[in-house]
C-alpha atoms as a PDB file:
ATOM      1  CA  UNK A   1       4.864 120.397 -32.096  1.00  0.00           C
ATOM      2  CA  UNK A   2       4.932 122.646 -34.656  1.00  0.00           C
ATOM      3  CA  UNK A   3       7.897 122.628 -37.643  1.00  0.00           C
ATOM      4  CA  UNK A   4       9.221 126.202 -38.810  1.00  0.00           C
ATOM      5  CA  UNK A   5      10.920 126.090 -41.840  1.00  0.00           C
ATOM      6  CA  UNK A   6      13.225 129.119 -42.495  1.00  0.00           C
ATOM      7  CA  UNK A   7      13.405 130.743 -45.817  1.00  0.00           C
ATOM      8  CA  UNK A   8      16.480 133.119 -46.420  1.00  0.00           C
ATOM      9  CA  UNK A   9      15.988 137.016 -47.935  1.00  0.00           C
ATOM     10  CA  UNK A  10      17.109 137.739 -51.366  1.00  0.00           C
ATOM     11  CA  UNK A  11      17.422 141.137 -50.685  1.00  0.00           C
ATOM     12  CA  UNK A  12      16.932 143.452 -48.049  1.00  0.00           C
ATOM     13  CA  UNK A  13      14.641 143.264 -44.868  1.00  0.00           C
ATOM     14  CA  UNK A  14      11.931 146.061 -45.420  1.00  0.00           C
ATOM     15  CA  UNK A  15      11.366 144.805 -49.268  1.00  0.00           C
ATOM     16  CA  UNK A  16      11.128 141.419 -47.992  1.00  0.00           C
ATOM     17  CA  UNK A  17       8.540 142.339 -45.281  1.00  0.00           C
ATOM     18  CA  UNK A  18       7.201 144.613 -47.525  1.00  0.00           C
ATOM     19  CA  UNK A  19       6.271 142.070 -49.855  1.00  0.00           C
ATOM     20  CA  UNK A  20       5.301 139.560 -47.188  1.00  0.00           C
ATOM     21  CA  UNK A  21       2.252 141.952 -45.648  1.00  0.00           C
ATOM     22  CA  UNK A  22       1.020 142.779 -49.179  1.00  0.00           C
ATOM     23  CA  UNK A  23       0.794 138.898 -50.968  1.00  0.00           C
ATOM     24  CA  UNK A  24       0.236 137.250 -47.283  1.00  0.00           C
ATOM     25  CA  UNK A  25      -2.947 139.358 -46.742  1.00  0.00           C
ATOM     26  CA  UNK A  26      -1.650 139.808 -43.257  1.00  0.00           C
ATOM     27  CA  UNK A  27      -2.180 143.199 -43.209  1.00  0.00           C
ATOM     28  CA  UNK A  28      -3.891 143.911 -46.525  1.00  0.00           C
ATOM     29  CA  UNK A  29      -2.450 146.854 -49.161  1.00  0.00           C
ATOM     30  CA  UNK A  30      -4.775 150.125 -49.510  1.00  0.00           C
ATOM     31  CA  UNK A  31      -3.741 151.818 -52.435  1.00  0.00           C
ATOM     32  CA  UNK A  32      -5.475 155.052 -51.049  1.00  0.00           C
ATOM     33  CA  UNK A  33      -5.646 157.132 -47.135  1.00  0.00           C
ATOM     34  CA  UNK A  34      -8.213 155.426 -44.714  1.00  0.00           C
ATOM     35  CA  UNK A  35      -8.584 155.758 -41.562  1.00  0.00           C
ATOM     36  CA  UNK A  36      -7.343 152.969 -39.099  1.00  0.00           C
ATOM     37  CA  UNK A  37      -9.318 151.172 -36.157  1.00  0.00           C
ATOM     38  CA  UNK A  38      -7.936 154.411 -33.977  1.00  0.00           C
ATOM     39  CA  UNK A  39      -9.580 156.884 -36.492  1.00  0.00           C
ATOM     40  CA  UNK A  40      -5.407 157.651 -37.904  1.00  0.00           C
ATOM     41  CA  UNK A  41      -4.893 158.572 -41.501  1.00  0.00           C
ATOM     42  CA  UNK A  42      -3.176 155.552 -43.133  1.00  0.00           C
ATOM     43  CA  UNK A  43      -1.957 154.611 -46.439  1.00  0.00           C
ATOM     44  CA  UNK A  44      -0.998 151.127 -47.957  1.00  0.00           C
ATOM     45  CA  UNK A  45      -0.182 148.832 -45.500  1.00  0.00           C
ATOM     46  CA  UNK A  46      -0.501 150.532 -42.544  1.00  0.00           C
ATOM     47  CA  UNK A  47       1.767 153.363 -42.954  1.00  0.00           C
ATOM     48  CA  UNK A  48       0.263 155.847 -40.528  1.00  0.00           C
ATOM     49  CA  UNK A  49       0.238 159.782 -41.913  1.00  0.00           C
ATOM     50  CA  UNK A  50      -0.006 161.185 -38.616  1.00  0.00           C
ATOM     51  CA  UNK A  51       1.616 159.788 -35.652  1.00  0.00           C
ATOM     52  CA  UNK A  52       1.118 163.137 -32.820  1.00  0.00           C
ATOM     53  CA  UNK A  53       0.570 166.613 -32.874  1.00  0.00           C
ATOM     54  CA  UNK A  54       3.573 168.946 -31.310  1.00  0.00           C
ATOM     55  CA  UNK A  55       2.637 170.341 -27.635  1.00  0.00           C
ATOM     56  CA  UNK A  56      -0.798 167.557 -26.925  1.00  0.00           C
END
């Protein structure tokens, strides 16, 4: 069984998760556009640029 030891926000939710996928390397920061696994422009930690184009 595993133990899950809760550790309470000082601040708000997005900084806090924010923080966690850049020091974790969960997702990994890019400090410039790439593009993703799907071939979408992305930026930081996975922030996609373009999410659809209007009538496709």
């Amino acid at each position: 069984m595993t133990t899950i030891t809760a550790t309470p926000l000082a601040g708000d939710f997005n900084t806090a998760l924010f923080n966690f996928l850049k020091t974790k390397n969960v997702e990994g920061f890019e400090p410039f556009v790439y593009t993703d696994s799907r071939n979408i422009p992305t930026l930081g930690v996975g922030y996609a640029l373009v999410t659809g184009s209007p009538g496709h």
